[in-house]
C-alpha atoms as a PDB file:
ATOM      1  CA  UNK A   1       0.953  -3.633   9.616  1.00  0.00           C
ATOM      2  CA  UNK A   2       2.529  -4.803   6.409  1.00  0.00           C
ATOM      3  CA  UNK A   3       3.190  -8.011   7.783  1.00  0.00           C
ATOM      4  CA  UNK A   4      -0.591  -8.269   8.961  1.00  0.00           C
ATOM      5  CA  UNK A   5      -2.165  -6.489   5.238  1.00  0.00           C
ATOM      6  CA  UNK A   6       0.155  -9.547   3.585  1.00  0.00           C
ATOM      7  CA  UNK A   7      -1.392 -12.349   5.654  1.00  0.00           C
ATOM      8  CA  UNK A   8      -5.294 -10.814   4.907  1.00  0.00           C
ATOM      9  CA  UNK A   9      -4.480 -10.506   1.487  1.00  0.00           C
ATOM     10  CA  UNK A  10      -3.650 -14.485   1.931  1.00  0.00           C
ATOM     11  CA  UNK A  11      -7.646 -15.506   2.556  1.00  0.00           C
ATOM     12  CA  UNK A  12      -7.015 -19.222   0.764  1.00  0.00           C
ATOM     13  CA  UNK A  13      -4.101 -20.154   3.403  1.00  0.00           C
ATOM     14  CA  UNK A  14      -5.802 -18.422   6.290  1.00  0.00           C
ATOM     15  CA  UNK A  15      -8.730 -19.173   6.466  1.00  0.00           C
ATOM     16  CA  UNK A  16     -12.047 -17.383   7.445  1.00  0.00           C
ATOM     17  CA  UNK A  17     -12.043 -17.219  11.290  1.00  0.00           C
ATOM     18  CA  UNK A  18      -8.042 -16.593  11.115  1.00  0.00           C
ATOM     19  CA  UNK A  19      -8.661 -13.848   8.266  1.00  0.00           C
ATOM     20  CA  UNK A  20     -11.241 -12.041  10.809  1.00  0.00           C
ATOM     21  CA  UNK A  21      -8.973 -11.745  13.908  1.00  0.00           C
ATOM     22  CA  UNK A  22      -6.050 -10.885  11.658  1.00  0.00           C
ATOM     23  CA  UNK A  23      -8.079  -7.652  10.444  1.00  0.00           C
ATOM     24  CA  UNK A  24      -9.234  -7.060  14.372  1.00  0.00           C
ATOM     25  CA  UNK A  25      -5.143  -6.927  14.940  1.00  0.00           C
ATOM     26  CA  UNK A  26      -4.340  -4.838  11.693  1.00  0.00           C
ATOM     27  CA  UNK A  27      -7.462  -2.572  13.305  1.00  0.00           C
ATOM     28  CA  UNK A  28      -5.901  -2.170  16.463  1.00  0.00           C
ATOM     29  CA  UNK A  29      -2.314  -1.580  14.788  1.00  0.00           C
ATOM     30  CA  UNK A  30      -3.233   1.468  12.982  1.00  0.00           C
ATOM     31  CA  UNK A  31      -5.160   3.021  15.926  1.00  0.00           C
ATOM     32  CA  UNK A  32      -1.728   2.973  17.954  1.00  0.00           C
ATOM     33  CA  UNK A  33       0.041   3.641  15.158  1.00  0.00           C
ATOM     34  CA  UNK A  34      -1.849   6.924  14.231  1.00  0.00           C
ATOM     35  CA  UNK A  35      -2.462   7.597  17.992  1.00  0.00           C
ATOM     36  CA  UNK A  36       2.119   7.595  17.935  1.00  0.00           C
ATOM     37  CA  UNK A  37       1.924   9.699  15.031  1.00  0.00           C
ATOM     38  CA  UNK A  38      -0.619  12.364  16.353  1.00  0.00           C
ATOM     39  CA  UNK A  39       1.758  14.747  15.885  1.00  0.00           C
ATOM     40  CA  UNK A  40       1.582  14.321  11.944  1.00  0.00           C
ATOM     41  CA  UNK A  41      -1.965  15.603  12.001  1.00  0.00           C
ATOM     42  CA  UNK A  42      -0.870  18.896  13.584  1.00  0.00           C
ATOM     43  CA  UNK A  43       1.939  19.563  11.779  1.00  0.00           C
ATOM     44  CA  UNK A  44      -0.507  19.097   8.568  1.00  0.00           C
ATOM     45  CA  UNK A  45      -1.710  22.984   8.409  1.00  0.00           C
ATOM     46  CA  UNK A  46       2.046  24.333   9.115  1.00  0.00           C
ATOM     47  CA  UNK A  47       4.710  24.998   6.491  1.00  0.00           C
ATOM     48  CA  UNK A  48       4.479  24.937   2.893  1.00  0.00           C
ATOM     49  CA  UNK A  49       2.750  22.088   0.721  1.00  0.00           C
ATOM     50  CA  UNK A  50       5.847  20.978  -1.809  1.00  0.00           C
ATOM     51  CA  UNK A  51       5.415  18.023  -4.745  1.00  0.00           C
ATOM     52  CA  UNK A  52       6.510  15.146  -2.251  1.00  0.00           C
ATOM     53  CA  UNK A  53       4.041  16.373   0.680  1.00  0.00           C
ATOM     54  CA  UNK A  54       1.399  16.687  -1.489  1.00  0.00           C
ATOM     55  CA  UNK A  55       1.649  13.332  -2.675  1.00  0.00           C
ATOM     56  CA  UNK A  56       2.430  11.857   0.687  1.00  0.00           C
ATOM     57  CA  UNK A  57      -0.160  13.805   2.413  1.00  0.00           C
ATOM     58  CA  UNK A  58      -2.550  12.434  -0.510  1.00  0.00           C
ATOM     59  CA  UNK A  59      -1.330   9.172  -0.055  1.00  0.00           C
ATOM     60  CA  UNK A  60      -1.296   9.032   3.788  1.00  0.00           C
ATOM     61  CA  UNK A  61      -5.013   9.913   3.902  1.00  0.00           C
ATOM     62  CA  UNK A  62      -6.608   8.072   1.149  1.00  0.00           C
ATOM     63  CA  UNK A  63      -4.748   4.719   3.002  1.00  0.00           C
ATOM     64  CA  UNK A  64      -6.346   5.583   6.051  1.00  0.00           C
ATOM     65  CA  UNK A  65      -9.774   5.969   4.665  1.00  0.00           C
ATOM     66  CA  UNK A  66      -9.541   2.624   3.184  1.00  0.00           C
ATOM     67  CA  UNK A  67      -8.142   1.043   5.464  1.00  0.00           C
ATOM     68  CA  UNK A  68     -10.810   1.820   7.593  1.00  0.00           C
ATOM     69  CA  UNK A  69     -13.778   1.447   5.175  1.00  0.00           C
ATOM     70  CA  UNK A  70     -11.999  -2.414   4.646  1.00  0.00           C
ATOM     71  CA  UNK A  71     -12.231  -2.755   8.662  1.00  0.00           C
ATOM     72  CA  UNK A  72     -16.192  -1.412   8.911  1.00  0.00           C
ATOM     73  CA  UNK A  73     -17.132  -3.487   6.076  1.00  0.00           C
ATOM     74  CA  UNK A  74     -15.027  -6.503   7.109  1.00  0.00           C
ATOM     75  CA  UNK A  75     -16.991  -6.499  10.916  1.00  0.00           C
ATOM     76  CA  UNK A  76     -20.336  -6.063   9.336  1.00  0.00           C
ATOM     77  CA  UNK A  77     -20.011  -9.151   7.833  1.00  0.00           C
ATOM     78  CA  UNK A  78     -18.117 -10.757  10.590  1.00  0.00           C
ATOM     79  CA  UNK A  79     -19.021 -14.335  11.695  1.00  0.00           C
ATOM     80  CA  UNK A  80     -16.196 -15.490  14.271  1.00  0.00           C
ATOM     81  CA  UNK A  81     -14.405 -12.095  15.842  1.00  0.00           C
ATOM     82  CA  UNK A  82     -16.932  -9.320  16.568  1.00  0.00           C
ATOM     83  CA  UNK A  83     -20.410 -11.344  15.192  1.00  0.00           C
ATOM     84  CA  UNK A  84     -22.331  -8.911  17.551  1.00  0.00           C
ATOM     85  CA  UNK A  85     -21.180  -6.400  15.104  1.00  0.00           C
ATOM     86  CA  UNK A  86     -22.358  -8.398  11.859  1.00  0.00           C
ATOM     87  CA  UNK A  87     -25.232  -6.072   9.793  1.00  0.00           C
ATOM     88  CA  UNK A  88     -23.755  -3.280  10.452  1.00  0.00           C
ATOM     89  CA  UNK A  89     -24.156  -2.330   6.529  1.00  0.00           C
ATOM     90  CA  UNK A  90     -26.139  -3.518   4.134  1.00  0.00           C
ATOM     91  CA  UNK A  91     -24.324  -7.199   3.043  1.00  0.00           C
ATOM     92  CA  UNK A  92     -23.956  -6.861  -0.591  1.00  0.00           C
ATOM     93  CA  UNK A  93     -22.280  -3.019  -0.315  1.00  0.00           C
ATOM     94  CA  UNK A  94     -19.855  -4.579   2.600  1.00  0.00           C
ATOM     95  CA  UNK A  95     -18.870  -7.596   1.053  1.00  0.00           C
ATOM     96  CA  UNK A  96     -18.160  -5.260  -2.794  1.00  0.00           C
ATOM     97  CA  UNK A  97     -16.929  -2.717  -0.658  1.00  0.00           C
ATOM     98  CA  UNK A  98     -14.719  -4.483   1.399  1.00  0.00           C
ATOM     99  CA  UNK A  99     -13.426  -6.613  -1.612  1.00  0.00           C
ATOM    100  CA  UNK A 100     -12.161  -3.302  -3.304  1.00  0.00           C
ATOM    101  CA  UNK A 101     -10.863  -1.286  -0.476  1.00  0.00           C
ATOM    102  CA  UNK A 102      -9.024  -4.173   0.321  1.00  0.00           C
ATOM    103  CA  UNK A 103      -7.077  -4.445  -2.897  1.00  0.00           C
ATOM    104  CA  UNK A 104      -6.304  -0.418  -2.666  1.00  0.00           C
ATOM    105  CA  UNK A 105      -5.198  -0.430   0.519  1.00  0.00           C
ATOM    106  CA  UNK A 106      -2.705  -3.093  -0.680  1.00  0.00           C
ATOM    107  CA  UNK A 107      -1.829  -0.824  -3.311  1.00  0.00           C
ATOM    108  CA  UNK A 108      -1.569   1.795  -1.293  1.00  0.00           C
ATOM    109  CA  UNK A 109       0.499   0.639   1.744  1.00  0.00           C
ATOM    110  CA  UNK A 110       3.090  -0.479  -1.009  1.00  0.00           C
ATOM    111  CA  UNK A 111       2.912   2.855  -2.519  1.00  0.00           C
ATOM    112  CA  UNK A 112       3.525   4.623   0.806  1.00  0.00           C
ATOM    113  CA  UNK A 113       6.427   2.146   1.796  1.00  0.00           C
ATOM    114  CA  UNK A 114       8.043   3.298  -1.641  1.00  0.00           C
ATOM    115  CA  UNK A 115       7.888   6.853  -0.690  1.00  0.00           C
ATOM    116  CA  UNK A 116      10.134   6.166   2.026  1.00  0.00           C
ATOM    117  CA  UNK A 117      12.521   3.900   0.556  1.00  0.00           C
ATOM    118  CA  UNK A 118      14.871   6.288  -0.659  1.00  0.00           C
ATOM    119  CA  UNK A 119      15.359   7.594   2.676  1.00  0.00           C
ATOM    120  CA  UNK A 120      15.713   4.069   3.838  1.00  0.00           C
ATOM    121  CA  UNK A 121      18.249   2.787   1.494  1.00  0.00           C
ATOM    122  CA  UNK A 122      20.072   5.861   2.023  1.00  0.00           C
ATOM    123  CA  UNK A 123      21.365   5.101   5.452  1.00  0.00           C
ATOM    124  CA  UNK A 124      22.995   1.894   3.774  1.00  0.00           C
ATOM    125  CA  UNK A 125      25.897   2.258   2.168  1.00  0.00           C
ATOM    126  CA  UNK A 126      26.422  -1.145   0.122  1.00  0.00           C
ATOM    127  CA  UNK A 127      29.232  -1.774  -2.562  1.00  0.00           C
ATOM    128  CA  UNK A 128      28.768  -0.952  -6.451  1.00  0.00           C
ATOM    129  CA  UNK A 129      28.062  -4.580  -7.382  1.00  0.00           C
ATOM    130  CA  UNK A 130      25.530  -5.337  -4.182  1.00  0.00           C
ATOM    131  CA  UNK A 131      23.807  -2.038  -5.472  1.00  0.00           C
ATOM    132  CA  UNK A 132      23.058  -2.828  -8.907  1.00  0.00           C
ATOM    133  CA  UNK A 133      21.867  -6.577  -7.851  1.00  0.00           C
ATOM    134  CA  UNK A 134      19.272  -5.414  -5.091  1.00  0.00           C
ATOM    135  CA  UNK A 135      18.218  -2.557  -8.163  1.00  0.00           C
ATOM    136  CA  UNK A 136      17.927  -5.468 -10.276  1.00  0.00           C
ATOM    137  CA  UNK A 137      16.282  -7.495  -8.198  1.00  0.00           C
ATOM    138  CA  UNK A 138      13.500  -5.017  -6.780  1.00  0.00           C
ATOM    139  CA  UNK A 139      13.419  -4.353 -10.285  1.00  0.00           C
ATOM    140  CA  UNK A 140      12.663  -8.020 -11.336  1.00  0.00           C
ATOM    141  CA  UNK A 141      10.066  -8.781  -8.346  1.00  0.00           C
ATOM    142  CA  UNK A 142       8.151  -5.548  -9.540  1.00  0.00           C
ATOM    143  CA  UNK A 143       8.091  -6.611 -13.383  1.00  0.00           C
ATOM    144  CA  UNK A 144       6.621  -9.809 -11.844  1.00  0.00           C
ATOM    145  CA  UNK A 145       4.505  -8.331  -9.264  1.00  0.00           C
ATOM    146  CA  UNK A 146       2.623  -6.109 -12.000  1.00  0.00           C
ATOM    147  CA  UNK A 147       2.241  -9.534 -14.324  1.00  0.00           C
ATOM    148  CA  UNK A 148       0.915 -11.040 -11.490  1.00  0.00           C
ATOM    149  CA  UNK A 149      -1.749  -7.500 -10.831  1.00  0.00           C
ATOM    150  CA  UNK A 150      -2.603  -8.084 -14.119  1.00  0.00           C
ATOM    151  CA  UNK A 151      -3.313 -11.664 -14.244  1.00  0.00           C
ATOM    152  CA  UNK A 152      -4.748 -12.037 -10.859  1.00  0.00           C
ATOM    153  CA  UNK A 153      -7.842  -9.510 -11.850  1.00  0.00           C
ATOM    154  CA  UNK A 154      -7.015  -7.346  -9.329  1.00  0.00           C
ATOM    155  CA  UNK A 155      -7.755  -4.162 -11.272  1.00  0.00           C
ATOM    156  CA  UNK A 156     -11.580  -5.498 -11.982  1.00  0.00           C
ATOM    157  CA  UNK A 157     -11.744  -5.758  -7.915  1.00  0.00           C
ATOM    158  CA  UNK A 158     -10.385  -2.406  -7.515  1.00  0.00           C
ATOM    159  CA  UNK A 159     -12.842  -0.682  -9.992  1.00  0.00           C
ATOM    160  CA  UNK A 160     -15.796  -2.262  -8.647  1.00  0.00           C
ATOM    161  CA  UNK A 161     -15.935  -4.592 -11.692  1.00  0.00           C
ATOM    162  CA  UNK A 162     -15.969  -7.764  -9.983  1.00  0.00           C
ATOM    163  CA  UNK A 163     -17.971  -8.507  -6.787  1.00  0.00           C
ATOM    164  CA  UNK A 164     -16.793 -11.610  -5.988  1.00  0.00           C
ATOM    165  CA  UNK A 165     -13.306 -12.663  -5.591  1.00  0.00           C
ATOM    166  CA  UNK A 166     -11.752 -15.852  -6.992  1.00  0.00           C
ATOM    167  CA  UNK A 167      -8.748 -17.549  -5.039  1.00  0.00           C
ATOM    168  CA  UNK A 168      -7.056 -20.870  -5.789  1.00  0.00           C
ATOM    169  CA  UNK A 169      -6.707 -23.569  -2.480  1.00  0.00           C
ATOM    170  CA  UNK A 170      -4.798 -25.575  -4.242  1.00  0.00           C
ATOM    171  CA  UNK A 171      -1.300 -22.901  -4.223  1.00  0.00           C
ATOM    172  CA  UNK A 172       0.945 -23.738  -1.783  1.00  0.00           C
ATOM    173  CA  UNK A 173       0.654 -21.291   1.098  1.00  0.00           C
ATOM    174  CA  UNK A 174       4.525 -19.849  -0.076  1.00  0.00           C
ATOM    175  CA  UNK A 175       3.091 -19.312  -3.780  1.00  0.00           C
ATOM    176  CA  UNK A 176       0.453 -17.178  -2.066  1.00  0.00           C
ATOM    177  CA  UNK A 177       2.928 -14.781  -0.120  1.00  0.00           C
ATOM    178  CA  UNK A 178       5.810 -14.388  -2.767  1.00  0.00           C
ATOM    179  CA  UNK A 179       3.367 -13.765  -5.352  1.00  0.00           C
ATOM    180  CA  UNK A 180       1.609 -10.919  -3.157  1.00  0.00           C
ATOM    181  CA  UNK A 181       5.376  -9.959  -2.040  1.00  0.00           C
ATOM    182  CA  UNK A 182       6.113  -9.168  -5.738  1.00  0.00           C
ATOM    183  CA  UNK A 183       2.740  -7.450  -6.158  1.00  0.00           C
ATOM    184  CA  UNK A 184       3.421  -5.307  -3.427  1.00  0.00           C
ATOM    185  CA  UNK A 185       7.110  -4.681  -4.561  1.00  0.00           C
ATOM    186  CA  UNK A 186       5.231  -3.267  -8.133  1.00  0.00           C
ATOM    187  CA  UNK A 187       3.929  -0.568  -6.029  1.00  0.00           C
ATOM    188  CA  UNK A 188       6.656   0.032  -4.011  1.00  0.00           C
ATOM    189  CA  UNK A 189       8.481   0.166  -6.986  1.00  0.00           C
ATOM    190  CA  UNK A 190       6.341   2.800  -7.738  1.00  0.00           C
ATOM    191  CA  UNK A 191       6.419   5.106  -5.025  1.00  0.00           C
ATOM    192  CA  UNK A 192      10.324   4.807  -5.136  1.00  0.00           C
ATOM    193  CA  UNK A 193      10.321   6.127  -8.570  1.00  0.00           C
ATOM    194  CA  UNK A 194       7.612   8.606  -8.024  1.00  0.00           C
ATOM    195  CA  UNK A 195      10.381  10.193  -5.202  1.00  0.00           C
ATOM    196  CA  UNK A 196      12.795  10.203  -7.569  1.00  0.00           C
ATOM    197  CA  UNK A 197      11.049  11.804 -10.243  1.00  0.00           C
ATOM    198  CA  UNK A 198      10.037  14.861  -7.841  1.00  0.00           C
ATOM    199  CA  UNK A 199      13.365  15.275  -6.801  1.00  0.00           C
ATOM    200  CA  UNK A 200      14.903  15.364 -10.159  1.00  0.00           C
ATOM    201  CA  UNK A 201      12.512  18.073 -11.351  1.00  0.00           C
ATOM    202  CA  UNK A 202      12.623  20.085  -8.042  1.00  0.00           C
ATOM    203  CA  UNK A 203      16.791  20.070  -8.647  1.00  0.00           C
ATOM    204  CA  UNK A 204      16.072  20.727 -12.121  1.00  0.00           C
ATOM    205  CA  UNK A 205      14.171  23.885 -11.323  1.00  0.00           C
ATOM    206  CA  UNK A 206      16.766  24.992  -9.062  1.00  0.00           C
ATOM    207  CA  UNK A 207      19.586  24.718 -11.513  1.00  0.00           C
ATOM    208  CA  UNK A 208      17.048  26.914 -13.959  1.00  0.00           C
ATOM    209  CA  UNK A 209      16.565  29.241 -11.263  1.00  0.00           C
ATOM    210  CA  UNK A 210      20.564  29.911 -10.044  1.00  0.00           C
ATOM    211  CA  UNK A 211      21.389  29.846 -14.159  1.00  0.00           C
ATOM    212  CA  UNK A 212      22.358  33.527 -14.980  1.00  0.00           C
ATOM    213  CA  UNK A 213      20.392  35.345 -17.716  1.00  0.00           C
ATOM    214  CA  UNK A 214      22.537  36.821 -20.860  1.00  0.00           C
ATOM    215  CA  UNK A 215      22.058  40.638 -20.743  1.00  0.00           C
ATOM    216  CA  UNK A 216      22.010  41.363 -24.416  1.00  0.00           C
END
């Protein structure tokens, strides 16, 4: 689905038609894909509700939604995959709509890959020196990734701000990706750290807790 969110995020290489039946695909992806993970939704009112599930919970269903929302929209204005579907929604509020939840469901499926990073990188054990130049590296792409959210505009089509969005044909088609690679590194980046923070203060709390009090 990453893979698939990368090349619709790519509309200037892609193309219209191509950009269409790549969202029918990304569609059908996270039907199976939730339909595999069924099991999530019924664990969801069991156990207790700690920093990391909250967020990932929060996460988890906010990426759905707009995921989703960016599908409806995308078909109601559809002219090459599903036209029988196009009108679905008013045109104006599907073509703002989908422009926006497009760009935060790009946000979020980074954010939700960072959450599970940690646990990924954990099963690898690499040397000192390859650590620190894959940290500096993610670290570089994400520096670059949030100039690039910045300069792109992306926040005004997040917000609303901006109905319309603006994309240069003239970038080579490997510009396009590595620039929304590094993008969507920034928000993995972020998700990474946001695990990290929560399990620094959740083993700080425990080391208050287990900390004997002075009887005076």
């Amino acid at each position: 689905m990453l893979l698939a969110l990368l090349c619709l995020m790519a509309y200037q290489v892609t193309g219209e038609a191509l950009h269409e039946w790549i969202g029918i695909g990304m569609t059908l992806l996270l039907i199976v894909h939730h339909i595999l993970n069924r099991k999530w939704y019924g664990a969801m009112r069991k156990g207790k509700y700690g920093a990391y599930r909250i967020v990932s919970t929060a996460v988890n269903t906010l990426l759905l939604a707009c995921i989703a929302l960016t599908a409806f929209c995308g078909m109601s204005m559809s002219a090459h995959a599903v036209p029988f579907l196009y009108g679905m929604a008013d045109t104006a509020f599907a073509r703002t709509t989908h422009l926006a939840l497009s760009y935060w469901s790009f946000a979020l499926m980074g954010f939700h890959l960072g959450l599970h990073l940690p646990a990924i990188t954990a099963k690898v054990k690499p040397n000192k020196t390859a650590k620190i130049v894959c940290a500096a590296a993610f670290t570089a792409a994400s520096a670059a990734g949030l100039w690039l959210f910045i300069r792109s505009g992306i926040p005004d089509y997040m917000l609303f701000r901006t109905h319309f969005a603006f994309f240069d044909y003239e970038k080579a088609a490997a510009q396009v990706f590595l620039e929304n690679i590094a993008i969507e590194c920034f928000f993995a980046f972020l998700g990474a750290n946001t695990v990290r923070l929560i399990r620094a203060l959740h083993k700080k709390r425990i080391q208050k807790n287990q900390t004997p009090t002075s009887v005076g």
